[in-house]
PDB file of N, CA and C in Angstrom:
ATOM      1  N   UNK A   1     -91.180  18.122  28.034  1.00  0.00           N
ATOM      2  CA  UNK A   1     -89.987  17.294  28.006  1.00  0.00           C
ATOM      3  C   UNK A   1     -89.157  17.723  26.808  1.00  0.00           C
ATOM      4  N   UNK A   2     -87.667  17.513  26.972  1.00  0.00           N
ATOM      5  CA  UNK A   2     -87.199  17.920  25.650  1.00  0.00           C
ATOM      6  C   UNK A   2     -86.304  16.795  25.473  1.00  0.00           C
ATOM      7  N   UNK A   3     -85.727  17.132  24.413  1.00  0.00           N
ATOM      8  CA  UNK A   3     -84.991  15.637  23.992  1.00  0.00           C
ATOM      9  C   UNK A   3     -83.472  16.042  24.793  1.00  0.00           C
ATOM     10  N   UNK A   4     -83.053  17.076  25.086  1.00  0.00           N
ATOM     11  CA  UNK A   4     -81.638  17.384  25.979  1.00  0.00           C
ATOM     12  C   UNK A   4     -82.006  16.061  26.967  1.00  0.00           C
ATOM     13  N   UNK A   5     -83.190  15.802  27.471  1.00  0.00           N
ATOM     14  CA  UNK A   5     -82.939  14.970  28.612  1.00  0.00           C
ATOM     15  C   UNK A   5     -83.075  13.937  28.230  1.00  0.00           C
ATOM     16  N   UNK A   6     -83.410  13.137  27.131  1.00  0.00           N
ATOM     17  CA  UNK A   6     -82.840  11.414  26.858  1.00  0.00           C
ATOM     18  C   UNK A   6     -81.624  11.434  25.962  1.00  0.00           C
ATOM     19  N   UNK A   7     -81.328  10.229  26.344  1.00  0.00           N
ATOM     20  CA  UNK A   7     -80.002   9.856  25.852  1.00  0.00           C
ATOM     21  C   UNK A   7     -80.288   8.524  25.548  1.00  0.00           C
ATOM     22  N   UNK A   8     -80.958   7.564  24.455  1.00  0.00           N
ATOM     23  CA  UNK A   8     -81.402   6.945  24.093  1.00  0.00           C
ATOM     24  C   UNK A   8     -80.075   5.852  23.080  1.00  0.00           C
ATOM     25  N   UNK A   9     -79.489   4.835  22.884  1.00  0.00           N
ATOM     26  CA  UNK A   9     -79.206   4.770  21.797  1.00  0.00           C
ATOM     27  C   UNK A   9     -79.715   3.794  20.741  1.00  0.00           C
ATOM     28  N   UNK A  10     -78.856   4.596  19.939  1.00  0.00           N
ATOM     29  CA  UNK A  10     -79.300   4.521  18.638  1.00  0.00           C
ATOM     30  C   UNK A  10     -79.800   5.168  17.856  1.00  0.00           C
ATOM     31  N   UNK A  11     -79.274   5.575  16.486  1.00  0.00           N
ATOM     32  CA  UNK A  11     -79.976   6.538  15.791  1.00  0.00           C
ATOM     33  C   UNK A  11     -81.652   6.793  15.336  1.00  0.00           C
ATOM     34  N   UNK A  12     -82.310   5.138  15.406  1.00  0.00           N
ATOM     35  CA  UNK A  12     -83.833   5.221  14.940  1.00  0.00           C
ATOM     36  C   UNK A  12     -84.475   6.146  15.884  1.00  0.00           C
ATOM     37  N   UNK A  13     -84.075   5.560  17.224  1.00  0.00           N
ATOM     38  CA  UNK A  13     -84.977   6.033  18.671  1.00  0.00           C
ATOM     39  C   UNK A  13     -84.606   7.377  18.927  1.00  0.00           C
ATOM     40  N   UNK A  14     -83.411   7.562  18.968  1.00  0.00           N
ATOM     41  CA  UNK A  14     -83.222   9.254  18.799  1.00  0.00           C
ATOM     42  C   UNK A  14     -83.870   9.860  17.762  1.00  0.00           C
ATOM     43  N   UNK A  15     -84.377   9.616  16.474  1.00  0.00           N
ATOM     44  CA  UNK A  15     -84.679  10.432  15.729  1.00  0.00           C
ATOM     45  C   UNK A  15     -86.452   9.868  16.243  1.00  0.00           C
ATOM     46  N   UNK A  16     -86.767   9.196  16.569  1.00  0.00           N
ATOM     47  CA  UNK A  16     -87.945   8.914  17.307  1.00  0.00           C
ATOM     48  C   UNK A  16     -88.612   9.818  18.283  1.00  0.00           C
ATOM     49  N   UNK A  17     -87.959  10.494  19.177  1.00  0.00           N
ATOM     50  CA  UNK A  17     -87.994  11.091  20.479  1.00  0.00           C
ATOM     51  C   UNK A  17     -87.782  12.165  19.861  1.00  0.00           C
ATOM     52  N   UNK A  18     -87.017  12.760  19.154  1.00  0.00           N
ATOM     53  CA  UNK A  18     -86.973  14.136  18.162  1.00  0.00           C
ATOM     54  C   UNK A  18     -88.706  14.123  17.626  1.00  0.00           C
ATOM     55  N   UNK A  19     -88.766  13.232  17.084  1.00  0.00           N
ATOM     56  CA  UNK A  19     -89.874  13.476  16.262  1.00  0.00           C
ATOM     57  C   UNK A  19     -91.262  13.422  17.081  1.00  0.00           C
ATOM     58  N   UNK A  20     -91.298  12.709  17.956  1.00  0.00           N
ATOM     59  CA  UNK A  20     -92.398  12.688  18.986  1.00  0.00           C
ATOM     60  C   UNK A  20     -92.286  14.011  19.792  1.00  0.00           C
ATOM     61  N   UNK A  21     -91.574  14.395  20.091  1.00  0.00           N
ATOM     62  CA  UNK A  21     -91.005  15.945  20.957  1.00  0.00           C
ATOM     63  C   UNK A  21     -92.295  17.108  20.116  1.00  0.00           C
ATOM     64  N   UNK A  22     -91.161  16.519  18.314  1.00  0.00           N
ATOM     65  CA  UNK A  22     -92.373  17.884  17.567  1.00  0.00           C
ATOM     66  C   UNK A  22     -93.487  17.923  17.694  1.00  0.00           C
ATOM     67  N   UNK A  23     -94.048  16.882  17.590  1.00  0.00           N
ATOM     68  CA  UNK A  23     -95.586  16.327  17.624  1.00  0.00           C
ATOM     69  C   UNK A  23     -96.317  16.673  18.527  1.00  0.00           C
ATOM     70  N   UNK A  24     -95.780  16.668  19.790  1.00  0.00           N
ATOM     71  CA  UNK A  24     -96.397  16.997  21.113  1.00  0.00           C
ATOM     72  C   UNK A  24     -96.269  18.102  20.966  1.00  0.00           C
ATOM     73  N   UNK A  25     -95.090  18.901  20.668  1.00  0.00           N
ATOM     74  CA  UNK A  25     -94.519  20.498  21.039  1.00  0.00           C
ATOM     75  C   UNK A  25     -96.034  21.197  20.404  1.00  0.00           C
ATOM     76  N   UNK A  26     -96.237  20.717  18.648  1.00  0.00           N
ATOM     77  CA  UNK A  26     -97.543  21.149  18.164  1.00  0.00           C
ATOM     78  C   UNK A  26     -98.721  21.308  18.229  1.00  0.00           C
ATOM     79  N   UNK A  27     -98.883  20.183  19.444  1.00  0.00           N
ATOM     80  CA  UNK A  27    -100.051  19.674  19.553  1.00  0.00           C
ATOM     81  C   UNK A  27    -100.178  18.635  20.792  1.00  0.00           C
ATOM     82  N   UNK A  28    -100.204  19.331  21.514  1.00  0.00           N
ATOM     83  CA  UNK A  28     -99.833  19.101  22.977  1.00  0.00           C
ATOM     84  C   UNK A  28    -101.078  18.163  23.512  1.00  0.00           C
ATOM     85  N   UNK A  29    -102.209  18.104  23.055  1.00  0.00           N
ATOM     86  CA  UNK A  29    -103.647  17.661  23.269  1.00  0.00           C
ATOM     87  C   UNK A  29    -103.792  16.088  22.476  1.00  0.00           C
ATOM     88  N   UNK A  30    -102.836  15.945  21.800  1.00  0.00           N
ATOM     89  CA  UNK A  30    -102.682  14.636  20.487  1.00  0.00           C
ATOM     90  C   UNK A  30    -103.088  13.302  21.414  1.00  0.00           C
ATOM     91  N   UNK A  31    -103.514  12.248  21.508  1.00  0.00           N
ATOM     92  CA  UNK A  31    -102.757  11.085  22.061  1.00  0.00           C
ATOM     93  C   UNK A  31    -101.559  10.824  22.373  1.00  0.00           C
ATOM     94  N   UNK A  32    -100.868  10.815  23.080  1.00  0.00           N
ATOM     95  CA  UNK A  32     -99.691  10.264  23.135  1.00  0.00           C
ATOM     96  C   UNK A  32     -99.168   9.095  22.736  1.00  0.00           C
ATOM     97  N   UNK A  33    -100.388   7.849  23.151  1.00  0.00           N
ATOM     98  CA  UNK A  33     -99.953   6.376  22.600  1.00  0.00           C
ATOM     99  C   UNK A  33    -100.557   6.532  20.823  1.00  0.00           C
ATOM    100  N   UNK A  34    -101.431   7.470  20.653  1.00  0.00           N
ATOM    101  CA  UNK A  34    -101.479   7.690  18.863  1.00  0.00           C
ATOM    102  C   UNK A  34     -99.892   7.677  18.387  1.00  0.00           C
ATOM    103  N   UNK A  35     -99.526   9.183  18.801  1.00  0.00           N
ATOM    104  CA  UNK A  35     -98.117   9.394  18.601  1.00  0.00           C
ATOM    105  C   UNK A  35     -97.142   7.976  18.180  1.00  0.00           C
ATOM    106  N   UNK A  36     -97.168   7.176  19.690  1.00  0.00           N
ATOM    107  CA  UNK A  36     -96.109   6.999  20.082  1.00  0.00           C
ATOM    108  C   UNK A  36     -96.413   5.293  18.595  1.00  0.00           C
ATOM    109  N   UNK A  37     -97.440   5.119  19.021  1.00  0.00           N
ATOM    110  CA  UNK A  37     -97.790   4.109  18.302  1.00  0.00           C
ATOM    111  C   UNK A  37     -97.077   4.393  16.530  1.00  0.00           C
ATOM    112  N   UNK A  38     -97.669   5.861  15.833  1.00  0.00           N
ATOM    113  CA  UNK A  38     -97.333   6.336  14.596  1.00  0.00           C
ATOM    114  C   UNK A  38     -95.436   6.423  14.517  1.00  0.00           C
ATOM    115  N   UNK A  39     -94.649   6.708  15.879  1.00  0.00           N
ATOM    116  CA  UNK A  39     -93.441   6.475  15.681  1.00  0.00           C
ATOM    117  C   UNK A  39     -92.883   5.351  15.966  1.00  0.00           C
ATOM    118  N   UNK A  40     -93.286   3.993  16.395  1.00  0.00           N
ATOM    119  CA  UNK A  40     -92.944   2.803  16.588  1.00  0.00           C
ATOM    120  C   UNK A  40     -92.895   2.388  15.166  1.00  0.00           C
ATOM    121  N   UNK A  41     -93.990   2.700  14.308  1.00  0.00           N
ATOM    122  CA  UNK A  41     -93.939   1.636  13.104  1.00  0.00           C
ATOM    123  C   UNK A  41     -93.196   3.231  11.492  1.00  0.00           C
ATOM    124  N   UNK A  42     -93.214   4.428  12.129  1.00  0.00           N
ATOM    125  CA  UNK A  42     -92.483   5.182  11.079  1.00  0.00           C
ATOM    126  C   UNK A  42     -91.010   5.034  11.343  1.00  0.00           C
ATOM    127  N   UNK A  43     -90.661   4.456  12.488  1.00  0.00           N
ATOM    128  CA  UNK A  43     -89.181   4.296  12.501  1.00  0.00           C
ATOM    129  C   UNK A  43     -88.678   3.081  12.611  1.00  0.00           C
ATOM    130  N   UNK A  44     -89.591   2.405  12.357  1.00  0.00           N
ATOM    131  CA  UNK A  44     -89.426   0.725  12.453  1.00  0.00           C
ATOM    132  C   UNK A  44     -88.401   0.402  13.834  1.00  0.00           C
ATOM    133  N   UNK A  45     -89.064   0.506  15.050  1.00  0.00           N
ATOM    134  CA  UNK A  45     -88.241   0.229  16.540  1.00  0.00           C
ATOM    135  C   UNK A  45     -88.199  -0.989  17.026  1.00  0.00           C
ATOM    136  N   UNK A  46     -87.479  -1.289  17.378  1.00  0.00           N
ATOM    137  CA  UNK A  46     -87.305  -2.474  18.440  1.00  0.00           C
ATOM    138  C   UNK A  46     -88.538  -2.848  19.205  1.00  0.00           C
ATOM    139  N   UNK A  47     -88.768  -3.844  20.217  1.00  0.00           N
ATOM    140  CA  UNK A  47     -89.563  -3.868  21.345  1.00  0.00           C
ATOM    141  C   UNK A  47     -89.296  -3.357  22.259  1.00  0.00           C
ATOM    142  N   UNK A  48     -87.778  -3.138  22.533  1.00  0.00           N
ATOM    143  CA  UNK A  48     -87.344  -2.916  23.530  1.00  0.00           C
ATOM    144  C   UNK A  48     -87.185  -0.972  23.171  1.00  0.00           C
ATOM    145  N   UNK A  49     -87.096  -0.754  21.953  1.00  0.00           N
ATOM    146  CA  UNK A  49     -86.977   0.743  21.842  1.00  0.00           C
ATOM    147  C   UNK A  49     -88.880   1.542  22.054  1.00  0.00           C
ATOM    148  N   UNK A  50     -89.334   0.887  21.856  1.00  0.00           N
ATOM    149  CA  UNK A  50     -91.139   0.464  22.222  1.00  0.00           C
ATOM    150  C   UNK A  50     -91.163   0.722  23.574  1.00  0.00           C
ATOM    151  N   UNK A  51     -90.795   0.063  24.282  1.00  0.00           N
ATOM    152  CA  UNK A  51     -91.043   0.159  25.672  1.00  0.00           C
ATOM    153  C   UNK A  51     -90.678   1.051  26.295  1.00  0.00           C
ATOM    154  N   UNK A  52     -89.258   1.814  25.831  1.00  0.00           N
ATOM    155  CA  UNK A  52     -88.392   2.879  26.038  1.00  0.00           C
ATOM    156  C   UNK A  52     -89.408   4.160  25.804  1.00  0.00           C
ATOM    157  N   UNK A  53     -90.383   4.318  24.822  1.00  0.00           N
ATOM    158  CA  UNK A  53     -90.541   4.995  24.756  1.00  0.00           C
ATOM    159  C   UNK A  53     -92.120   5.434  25.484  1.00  0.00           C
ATOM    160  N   UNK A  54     -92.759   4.076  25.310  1.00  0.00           N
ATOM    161  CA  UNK A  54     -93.642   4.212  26.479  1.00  0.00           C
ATOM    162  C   UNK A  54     -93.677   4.683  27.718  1.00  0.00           C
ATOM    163  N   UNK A  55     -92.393   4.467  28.428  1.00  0.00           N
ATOM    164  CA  UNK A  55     -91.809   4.750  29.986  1.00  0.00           C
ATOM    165  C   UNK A  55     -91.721   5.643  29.786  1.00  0.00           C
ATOM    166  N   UNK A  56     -91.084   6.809  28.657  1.00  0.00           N
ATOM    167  CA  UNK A  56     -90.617   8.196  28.812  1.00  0.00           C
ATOM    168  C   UNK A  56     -91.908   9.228  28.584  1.00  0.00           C
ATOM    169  N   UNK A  57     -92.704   9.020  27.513  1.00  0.00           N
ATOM    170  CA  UNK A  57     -93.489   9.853  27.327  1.00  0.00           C
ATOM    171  C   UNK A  57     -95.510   9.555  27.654  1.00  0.00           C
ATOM    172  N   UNK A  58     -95.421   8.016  28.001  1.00  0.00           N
ATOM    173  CA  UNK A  58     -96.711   8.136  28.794  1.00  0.00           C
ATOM    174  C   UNK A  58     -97.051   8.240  30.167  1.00  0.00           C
ATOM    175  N   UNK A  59     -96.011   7.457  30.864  1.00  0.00           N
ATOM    176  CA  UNK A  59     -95.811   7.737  32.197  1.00  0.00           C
ATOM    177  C   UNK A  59     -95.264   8.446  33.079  1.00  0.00           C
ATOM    178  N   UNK A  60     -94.785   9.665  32.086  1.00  0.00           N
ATOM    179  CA  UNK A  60     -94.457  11.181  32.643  1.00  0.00           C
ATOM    180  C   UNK A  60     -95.574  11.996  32.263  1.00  0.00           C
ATOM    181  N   UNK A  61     -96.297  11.843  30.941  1.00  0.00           N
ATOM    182  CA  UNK A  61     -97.720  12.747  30.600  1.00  0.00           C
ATOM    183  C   UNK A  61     -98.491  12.636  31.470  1.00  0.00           C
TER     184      UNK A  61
END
């Protein structure tokens, strides 16, 4: 997945999905909900930016 294909707003969650992108790109084998969990509380997100990101990157993995 790359980040060309979300369009998210807001600057936290975009730089969220950037940063989860790298993570995976590195280390493709990681957890995903580790990940996703480590960028919910490093970018301090919403619930609703939480959920956003659950839908995009666990239930496409």
């Amino acid at each position: 997945m790359s980040t060309e294909t979300l369009q998210p707003h807001g600057e936290s969650i975009r730089r969220a999905v950037k940063w989860i992108s790298e993570v995976i790109k590195e280390d493709p084998y990681k957890d995903r909900r580790e990940i996703i969990h480590e960028a919910e509380l490093r970018f301090d997100l919403s619930p609703a930016e939480c959920e956003f990101l659950n839908e995009k990157f666990i239930c496409e993995g």
